[in-house]
C-alpha atoms as a PDB file:
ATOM      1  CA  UNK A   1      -6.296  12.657  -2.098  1.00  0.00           C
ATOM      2  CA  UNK A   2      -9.023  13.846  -4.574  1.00  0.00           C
ATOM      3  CA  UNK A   3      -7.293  17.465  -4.565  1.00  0.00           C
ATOM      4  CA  UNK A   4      -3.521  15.888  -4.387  1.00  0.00           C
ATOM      5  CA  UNK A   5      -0.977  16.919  -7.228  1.00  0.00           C
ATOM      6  CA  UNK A   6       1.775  15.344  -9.165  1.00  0.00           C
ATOM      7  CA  UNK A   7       4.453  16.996  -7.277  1.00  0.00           C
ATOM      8  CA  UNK A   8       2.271  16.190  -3.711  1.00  0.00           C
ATOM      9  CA  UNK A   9       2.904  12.757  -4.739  1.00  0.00           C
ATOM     10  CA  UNK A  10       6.184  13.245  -5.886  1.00  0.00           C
ATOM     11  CA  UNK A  11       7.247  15.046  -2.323  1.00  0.00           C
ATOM     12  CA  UNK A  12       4.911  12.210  -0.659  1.00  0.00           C
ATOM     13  CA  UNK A  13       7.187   9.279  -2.229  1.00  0.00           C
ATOM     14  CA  UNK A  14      10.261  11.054  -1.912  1.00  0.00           C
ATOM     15  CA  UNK A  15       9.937  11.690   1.302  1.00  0.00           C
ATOM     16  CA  UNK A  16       8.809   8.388   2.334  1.00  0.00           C
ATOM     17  CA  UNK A  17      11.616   6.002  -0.084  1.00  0.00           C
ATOM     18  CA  UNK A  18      14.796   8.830   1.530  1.00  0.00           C
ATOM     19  CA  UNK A  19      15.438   6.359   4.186  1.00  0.00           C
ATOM     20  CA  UNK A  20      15.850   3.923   1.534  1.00  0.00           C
ATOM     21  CA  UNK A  21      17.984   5.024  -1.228  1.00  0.00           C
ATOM     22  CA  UNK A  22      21.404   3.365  -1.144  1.00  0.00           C
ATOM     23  CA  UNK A  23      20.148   0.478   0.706  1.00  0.00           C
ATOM     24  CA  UNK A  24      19.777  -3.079  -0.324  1.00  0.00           C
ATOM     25  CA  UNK A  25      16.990  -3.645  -2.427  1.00  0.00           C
ATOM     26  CA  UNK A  26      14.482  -6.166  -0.846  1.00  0.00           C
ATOM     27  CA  UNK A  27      15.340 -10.079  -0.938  1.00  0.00           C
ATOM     28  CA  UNK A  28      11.517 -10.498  -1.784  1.00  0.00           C
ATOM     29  CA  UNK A  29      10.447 -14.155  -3.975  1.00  0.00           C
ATOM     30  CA  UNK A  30       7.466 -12.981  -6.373  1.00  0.00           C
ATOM     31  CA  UNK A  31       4.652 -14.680  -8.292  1.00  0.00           C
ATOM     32  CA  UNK A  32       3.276 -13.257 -11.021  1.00  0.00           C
ATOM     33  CA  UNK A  33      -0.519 -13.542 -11.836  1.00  0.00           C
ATOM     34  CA  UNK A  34       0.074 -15.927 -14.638  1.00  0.00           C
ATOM     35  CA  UNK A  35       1.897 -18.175 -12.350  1.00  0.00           C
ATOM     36  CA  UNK A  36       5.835 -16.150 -13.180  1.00  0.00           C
ATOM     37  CA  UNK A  37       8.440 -16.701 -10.587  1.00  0.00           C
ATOM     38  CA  UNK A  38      10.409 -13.794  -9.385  1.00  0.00           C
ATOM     39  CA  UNK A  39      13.384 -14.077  -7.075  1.00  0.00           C
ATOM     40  CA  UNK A  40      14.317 -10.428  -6.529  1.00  0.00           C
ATOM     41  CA  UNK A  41      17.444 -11.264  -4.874  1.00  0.00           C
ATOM     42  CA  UNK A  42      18.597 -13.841  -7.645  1.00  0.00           C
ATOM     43  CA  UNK A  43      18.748 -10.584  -9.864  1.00  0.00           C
ATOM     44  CA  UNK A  44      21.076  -8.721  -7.660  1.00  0.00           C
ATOM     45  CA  UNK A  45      24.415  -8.690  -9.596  1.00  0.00           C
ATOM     46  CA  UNK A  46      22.787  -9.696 -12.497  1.00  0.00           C
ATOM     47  CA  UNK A  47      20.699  -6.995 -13.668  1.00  0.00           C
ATOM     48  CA  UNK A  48      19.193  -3.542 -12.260  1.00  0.00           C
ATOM     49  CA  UNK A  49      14.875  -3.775 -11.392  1.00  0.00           C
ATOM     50  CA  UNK A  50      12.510  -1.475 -11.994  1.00  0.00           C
ATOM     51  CA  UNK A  51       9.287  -1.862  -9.457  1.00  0.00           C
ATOM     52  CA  UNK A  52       6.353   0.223 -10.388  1.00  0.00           C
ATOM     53  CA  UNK A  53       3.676  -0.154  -7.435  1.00  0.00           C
ATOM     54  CA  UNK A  54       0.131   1.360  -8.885  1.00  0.00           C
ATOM     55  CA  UNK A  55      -4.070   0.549  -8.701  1.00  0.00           C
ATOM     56  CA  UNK A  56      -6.567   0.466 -11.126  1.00  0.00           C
ATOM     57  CA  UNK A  57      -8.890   3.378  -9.412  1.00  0.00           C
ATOM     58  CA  UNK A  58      -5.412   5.524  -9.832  1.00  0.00           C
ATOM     59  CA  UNK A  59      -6.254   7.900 -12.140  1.00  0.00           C
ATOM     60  CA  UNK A  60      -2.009   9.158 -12.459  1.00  0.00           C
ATOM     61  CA  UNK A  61      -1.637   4.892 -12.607  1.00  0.00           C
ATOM     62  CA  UNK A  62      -3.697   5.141 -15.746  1.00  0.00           C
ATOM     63  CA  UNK A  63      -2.573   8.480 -17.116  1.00  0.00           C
ATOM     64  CA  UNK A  64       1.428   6.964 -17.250  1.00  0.00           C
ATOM     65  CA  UNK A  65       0.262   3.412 -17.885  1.00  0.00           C
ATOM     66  CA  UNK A  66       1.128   3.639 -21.929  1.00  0.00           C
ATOM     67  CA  UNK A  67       4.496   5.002 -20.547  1.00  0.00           C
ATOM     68  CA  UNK A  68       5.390   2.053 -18.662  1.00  0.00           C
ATOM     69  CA  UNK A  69       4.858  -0.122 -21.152  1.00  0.00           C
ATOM     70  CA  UNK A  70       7.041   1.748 -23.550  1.00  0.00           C
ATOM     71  CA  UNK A  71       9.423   1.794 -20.778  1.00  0.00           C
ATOM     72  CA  UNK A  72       9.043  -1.697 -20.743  1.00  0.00           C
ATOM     73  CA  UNK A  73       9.675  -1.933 -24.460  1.00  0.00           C
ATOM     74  CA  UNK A  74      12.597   0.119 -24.517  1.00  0.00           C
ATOM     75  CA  UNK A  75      14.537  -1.715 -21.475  1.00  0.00           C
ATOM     76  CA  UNK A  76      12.964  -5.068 -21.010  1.00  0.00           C
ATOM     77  CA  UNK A  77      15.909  -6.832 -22.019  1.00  0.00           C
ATOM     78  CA  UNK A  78      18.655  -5.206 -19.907  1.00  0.00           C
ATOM     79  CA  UNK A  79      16.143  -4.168 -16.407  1.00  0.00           C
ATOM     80  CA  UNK A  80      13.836  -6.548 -14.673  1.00  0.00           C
ATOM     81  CA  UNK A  81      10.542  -4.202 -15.172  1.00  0.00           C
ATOM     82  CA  UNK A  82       7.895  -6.056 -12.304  1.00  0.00           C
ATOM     83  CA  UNK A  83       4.183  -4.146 -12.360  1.00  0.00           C
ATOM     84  CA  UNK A  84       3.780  -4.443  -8.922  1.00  0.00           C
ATOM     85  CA  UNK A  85      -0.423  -3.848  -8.198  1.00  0.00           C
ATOM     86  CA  UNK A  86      -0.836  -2.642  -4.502  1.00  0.00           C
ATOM     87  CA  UNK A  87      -3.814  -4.994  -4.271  1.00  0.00           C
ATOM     88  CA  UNK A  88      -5.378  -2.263  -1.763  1.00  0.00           C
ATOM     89  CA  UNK A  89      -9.240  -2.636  -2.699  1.00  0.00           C
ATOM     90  CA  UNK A  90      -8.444  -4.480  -6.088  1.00  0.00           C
ATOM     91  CA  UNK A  91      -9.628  -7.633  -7.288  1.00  0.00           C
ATOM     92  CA  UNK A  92      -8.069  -9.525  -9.882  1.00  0.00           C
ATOM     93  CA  UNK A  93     -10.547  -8.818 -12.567  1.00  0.00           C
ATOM     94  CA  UNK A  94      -9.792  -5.274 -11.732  1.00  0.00           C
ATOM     95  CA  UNK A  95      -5.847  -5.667 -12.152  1.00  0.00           C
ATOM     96  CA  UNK A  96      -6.370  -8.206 -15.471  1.00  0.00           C
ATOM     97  CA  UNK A  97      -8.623  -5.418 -16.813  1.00  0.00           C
ATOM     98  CA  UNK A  98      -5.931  -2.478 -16.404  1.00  0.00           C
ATOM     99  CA  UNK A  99      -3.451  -4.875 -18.201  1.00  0.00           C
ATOM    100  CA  UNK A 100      -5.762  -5.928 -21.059  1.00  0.00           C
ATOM    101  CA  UNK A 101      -6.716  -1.984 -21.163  1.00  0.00           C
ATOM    102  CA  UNK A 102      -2.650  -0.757 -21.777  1.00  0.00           C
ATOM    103  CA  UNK A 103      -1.483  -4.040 -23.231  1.00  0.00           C
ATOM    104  CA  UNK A 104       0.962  -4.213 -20.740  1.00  0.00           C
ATOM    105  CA  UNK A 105       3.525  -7.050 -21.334  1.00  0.00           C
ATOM    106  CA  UNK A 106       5.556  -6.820 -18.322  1.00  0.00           C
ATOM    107  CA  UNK A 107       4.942  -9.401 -15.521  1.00  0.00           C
ATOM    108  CA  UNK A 108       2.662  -8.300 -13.279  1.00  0.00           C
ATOM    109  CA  UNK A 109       2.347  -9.350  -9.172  1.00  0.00           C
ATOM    110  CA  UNK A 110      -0.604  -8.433  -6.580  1.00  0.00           C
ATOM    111  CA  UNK A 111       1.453  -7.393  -3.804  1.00  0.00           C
ATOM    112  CA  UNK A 112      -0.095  -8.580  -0.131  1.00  0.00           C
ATOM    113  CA  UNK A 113       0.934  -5.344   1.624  1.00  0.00           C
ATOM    114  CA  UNK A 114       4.653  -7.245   2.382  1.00  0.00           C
ATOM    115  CA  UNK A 115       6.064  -5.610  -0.423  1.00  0.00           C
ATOM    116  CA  UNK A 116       4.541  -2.501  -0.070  1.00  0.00           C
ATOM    117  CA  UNK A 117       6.265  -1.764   3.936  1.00  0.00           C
ATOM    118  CA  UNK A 118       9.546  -2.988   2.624  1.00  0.00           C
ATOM    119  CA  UNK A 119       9.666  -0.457   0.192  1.00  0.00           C
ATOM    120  CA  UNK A 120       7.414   2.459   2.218  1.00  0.00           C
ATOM    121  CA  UNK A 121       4.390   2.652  -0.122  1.00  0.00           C
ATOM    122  CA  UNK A 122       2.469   5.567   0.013  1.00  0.00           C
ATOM    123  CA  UNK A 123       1.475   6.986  -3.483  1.00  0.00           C
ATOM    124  CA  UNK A 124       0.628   5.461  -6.432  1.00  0.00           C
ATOM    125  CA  UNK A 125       2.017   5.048  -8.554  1.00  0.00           C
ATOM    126  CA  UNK A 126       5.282   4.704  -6.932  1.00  0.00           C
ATOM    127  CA  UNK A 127       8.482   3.902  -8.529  1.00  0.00           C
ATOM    128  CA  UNK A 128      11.007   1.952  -7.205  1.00  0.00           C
ATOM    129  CA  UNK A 129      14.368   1.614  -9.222  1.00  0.00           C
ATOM    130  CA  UNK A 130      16.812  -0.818  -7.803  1.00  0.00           C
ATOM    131  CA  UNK A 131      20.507  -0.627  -9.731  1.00  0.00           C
ATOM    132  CA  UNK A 132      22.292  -4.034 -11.088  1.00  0.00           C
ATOM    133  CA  UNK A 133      24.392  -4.373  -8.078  1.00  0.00           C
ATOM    134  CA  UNK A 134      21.350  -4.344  -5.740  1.00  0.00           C
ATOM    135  CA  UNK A 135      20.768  -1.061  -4.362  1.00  0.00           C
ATOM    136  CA  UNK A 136      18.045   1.568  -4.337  1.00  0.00           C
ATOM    137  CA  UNK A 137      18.968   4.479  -6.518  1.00  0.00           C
ATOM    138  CA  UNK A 138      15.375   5.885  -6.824  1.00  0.00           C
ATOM    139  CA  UNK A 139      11.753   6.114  -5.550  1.00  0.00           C
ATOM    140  CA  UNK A 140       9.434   8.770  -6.929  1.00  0.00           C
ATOM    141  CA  UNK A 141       5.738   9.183  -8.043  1.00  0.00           C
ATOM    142  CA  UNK A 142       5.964  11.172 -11.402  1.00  0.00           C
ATOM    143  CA  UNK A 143       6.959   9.506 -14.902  1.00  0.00           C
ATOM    144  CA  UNK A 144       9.585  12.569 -15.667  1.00  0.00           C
ATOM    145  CA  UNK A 145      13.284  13.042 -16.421  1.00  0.00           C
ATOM    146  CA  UNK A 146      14.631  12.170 -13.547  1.00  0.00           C
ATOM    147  CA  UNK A 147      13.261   8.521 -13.876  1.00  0.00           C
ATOM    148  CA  UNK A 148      14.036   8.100 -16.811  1.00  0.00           C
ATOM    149  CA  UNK A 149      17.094   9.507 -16.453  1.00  0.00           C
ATOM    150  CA  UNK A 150      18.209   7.085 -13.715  1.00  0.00           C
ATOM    151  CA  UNK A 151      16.488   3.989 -15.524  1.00  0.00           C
ATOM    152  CA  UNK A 152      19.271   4.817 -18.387  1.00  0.00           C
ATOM    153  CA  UNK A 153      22.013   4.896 -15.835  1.00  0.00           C
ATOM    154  CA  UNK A 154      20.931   1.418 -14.319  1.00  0.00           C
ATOM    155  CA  UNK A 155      20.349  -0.042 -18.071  1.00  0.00           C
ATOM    156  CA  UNK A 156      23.953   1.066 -18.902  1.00  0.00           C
ATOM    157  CA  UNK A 157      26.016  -0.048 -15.728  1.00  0.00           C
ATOM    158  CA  UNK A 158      27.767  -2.934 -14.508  1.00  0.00           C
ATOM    159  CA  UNK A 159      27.567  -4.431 -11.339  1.00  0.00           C
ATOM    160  CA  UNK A 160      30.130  -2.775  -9.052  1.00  0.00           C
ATOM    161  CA  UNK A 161      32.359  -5.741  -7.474  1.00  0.00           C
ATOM    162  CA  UNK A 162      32.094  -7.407  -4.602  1.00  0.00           C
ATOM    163  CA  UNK A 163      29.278  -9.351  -2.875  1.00  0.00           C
ATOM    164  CA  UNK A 164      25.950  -8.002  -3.287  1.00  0.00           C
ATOM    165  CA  UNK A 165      24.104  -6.643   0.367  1.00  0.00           C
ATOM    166  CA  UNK A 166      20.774  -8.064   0.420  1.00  0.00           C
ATOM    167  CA  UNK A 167      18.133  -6.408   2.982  1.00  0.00           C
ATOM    168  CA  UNK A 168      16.904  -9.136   5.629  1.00  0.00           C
ATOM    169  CA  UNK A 169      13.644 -11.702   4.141  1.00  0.00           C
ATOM    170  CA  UNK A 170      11.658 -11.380   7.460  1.00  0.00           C
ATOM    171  CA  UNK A 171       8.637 -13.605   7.701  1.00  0.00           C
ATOM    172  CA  UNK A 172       5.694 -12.216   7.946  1.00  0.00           C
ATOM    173  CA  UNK A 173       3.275 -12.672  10.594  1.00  0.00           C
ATOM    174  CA  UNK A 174      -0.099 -14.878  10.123  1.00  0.00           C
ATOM    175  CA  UNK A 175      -3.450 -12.524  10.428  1.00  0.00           C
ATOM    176  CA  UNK A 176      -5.276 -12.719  13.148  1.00  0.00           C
ATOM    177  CA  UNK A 177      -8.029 -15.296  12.443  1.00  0.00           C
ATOM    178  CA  UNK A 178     -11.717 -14.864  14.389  1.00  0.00           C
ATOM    179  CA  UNK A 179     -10.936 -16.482  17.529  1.00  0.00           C
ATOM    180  CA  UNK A 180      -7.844 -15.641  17.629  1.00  0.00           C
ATOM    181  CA  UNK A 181      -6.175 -13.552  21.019  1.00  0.00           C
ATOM    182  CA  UNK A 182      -5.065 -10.240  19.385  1.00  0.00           C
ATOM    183  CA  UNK A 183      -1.528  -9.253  21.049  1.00  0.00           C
ATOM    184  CA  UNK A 184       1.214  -7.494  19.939  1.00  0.00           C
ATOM    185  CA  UNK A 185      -1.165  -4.493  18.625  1.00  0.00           C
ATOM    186  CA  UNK A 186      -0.533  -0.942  19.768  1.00  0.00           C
ATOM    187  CA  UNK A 187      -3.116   1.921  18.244  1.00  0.00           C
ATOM    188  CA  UNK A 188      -2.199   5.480  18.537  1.00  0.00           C
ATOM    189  CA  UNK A 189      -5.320   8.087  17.814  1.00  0.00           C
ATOM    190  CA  UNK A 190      -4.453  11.630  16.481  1.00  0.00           C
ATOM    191  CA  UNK A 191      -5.566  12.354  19.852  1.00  0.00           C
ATOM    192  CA  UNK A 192      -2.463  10.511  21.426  1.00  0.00           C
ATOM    193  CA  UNK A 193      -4.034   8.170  23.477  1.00  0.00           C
ATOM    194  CA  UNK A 194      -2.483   4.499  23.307  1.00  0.00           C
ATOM    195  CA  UNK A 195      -4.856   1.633  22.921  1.00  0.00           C
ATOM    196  CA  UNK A 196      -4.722  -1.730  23.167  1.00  0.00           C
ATOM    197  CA  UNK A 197      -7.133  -4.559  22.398  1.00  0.00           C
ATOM    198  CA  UNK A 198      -6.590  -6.305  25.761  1.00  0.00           C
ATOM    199  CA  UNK A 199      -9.771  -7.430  27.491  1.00  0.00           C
ATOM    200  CA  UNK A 200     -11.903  -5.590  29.274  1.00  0.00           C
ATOM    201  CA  UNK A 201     -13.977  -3.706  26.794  1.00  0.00           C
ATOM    202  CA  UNK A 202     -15.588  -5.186  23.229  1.00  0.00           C
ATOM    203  CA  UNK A 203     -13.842  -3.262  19.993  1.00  0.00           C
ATOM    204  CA  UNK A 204     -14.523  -2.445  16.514  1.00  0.00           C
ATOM    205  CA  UNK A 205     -11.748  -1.712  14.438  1.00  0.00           C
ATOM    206  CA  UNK A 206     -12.794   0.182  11.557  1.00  0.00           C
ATOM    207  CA  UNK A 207     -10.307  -0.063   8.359  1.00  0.00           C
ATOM    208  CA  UNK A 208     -10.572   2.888   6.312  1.00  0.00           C
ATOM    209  CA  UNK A 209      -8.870   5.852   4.033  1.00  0.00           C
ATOM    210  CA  UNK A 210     -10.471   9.327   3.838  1.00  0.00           C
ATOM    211  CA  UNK A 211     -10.082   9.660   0.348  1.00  0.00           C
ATOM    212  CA  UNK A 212     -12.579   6.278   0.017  1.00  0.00           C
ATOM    213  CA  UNK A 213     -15.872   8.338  -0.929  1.00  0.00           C
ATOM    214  CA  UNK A 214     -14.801  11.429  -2.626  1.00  0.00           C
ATOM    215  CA  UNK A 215     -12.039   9.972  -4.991  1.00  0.00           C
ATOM    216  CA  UNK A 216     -12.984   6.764  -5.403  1.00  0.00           C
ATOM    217  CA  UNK A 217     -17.035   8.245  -6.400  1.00  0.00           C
ATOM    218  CA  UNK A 218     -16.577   7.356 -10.067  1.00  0.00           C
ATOM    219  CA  UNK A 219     -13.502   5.053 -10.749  1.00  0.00           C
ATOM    220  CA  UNK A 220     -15.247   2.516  -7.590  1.00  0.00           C
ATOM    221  CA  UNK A 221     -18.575   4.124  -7.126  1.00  0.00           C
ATOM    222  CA  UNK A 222     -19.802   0.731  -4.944  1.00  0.00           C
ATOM    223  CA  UNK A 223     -17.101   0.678  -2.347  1.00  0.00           C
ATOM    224  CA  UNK A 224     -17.378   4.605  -2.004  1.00  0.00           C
ATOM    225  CA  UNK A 225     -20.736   4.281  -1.099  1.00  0.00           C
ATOM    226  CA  UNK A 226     -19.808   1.485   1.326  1.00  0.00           C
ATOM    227  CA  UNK A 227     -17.424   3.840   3.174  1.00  0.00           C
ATOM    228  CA  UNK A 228     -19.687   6.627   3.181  1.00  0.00           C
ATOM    229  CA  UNK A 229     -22.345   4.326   4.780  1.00  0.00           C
ATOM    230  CA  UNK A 230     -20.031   2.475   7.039  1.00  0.00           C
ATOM    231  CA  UNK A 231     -18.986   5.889   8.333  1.00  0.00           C
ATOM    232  CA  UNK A 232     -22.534   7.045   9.250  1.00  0.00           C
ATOM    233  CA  UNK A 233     -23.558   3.882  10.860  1.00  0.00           C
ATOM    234  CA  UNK A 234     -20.582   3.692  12.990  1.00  0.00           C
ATOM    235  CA  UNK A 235     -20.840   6.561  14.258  1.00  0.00           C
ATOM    236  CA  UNK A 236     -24.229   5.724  15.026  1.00  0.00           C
ATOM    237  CA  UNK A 237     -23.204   2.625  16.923  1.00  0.00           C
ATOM    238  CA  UNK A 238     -20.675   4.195  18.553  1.00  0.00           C
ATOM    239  CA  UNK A 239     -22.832   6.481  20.895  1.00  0.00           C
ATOM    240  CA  UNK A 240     -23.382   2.937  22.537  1.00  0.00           C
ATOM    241  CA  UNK A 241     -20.763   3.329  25.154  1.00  0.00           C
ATOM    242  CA  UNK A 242     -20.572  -0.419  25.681  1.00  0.00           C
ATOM    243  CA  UNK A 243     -18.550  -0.829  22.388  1.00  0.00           C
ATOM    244  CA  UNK A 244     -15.250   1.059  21.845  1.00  0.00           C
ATOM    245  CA  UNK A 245     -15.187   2.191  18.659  1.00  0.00           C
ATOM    246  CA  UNK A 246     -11.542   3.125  16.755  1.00  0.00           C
ATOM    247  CA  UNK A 247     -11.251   4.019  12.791  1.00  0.00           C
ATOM    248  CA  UNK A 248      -7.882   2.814  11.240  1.00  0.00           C
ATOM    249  CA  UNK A 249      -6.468   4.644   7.991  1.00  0.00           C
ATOM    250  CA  UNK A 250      -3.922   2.956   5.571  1.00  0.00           C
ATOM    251  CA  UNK A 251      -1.007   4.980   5.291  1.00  0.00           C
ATOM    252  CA  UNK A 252      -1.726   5.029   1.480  1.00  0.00           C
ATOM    253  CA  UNK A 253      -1.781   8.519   0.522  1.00  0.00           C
ATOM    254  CA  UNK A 254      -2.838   9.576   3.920  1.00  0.00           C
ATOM    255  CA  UNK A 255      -0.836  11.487   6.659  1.00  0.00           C
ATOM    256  CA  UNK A 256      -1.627  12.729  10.135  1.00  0.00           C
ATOM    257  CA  UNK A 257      -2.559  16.047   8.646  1.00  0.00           C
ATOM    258  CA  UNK A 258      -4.386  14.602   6.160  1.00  0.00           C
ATOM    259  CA  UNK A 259      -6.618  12.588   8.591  1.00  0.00           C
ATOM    260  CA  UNK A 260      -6.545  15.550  10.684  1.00  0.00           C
ATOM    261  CA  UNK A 261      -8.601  17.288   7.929  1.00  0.00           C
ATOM    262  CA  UNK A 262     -11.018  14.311   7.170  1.00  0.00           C
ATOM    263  CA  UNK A 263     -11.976  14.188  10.740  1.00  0.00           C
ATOM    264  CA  UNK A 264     -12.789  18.114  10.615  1.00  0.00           C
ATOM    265  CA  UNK A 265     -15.142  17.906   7.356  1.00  0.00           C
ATOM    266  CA  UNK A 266     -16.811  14.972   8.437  1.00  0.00           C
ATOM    267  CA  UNK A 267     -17.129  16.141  12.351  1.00  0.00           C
ATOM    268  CA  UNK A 268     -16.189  12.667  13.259  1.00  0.00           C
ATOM    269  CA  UNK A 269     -16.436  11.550  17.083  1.00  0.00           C
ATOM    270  CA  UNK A 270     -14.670   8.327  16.419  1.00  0.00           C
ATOM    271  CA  UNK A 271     -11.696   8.555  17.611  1.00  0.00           C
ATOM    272  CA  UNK A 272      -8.827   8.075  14.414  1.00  0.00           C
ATOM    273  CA  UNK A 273      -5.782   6.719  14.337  1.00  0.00           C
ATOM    274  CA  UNK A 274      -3.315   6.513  11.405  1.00  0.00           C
ATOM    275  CA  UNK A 275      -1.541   2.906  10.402  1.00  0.00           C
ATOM    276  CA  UNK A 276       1.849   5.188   9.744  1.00  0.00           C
ATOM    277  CA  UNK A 277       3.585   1.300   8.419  1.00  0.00           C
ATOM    278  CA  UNK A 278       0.395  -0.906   7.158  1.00  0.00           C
ATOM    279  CA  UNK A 279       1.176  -3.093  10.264  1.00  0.00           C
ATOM    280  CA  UNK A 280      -1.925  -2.836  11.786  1.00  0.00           C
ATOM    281  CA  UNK A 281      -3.688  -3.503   8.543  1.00  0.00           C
ATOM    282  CA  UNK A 282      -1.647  -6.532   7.565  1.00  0.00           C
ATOM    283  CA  UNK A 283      -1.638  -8.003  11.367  1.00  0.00           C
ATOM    284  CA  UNK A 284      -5.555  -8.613  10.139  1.00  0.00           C
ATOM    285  CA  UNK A 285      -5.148  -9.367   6.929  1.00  0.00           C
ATOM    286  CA  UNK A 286      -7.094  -6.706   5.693  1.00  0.00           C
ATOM    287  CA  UNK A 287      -6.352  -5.338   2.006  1.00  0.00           C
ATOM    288  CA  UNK A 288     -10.066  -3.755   1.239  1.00  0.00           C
ATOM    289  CA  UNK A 289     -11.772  -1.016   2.619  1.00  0.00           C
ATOM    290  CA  UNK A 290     -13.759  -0.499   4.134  1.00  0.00           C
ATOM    291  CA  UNK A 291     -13.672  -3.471   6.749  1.00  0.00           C
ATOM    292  CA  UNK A 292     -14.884  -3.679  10.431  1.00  0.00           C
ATOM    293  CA  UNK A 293     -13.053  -6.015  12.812  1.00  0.00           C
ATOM    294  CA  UNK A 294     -15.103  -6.721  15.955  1.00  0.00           C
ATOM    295  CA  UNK A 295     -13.113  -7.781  19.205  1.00  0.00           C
ATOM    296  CA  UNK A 296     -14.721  -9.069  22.316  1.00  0.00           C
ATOM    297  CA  UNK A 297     -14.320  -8.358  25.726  1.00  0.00           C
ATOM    298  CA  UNK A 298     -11.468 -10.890  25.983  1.00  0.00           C
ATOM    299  CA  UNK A 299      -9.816  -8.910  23.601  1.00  0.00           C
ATOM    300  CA  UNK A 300     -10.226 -11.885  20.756  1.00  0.00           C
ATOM    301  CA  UNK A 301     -11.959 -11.378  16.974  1.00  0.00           C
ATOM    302  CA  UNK A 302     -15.511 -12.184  16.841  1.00  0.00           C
ATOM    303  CA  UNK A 303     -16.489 -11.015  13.496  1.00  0.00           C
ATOM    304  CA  UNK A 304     -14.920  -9.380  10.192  1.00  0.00           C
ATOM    305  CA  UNK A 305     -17.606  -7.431   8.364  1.00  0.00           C
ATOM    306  CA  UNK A 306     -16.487  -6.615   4.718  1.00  0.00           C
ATOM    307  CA  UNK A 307     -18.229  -4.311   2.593  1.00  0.00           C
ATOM    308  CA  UNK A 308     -19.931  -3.610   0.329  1.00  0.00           C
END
């Protein structure tokens, strides 16, 4: 990530939201941090939505930051505008902080990853415009033109008529608690082996992104330091063959080849395996990294280490 362009992350969202343009937008019921209710799918038919997903540690989140809020000023009164944090190794003096910082005025919602695989995060920021009559029209990284050409389209059309398609509310899944029997969980390493945390063997589960200690070395200098570390020592630990050891990347700015890459610079051993959906990552809950899950032999959680 630390050497990833604008138009990386442009071709990166693009190519992640094409599946979803013309689809319904997501029937999603929000709460803002100061306590705002938003019911996506009461909006539908009413008025078009602009989602911008972003993080604090972003440095394009904070370059277009005095953007959005102009944005904000400009349409607030005829789009929905939501400031959507990822809440991906955020806390929420970090997200009230970015706010206070831009003066934004728009409400703003830490997202719990259920947001984020509706509407196939994997940049930030990523923008997410949803026209009045409830459909996707646009998801993109850059602030440019073409956003703001399609955010005065929206602002300027009327619902179309007819009932307004809503995608399906599924429920999401509780995390897997320690004691719990992990099932359901299928890991794929860039190896292709298929594992599975069925008994048999004690696992650690190591949540991670490669970009953790070089980009995040100044903007979260503490938790980059805490994935450099929890890198070394695993890898340590793992030459105990009476432990399998797995590493787990978020799909956030991170593909195969990407991981691929990491795994060559750092001469990992560890085998990796990328969370192409943030499924694996919400089935346990976890939204910081880094973060080590240990399984026992019955194939249930024993311990969640969180760092730093």
């Amino acid at each position: 990530m630390g050497a990833a362009t604008a138009q990386d992350g442009q071709q990166r969202a693009q190519s992640a939201g094409k599946g979803l343009i013309g689809q319904p937008g997501p029937a999603a019921a929000l709460t803002s941090i100061d306590g705002q209710h938003i019911d996506l799918a009461a909006l539908y038919g009413k008025q078009p939505v602009y989602l911008k997903f972003w993080a604090s540690w972003c440095t394009p989140c904070n370059q277009q930051a005095p953007g959005f809020e102009k944005i904000y000023e400009q349409y607030g009164k005829r789009i929905a505008v939501v400031s959507v944090n990822a809440g991906y190794s955020e806390t929420s003096a970090d997200v009230r902080a970015f706010i206070a910082k831009y003066k934004l005025q728009m409400p703003t919602v830490i997202d719990d990853g259920s947001l984020a695989a509706k509407l196939h995060l994997r940049v930030t920021p990523q923008h997410i415009v949803i026209d009045s009559s409830g459909r996707i029209v646009h998801v993109g990284h850059l602030d440019d033109q073409e956003l703001h050409a399609v955010l005065e389209r929206v602002a300027n059309t009327r619902p179309a008529a007819g009932s307004i398609a809503l995608a399906p509310q599924a429920t999401a899944p509780a995390s897997f608690k320690i004691g719990d029997l992990v099932t359901g969980i299928s890991i794929k390493t860039l190896a292709g082996k298929t594992i599975t945390p069925a008994a048999g063997k004690p696992r650690a589960l190591v949540f991670f992104s490669p970009w953790c200690e070089s980009y995040l070395r100044e903007t979260r200098p503490a938790t980059s330091a805490a994935c450099e570390r929890v890198r070394i020592e695993s890898e340590k630990m793992a030459r105990d063959r009476g432990t399998e050891w797995i590493a787990i990347a978020s799909p956030l700015w991170t593909s195969r080849a990407d991981l691929a890459a990491y795994a060559k610079e750092k001469h990992t051993s560890i085998p990796l395996a990328l969370d192409e959906d943030g499924a694996i990552f919400r089935a346990f809950g976890v939204r910081d990294i880094p973060v080590i899950v240990m399984l026992d032999a019955q194939g249930r959680v024993s311990k969640v280490l969180a760092q730093p």
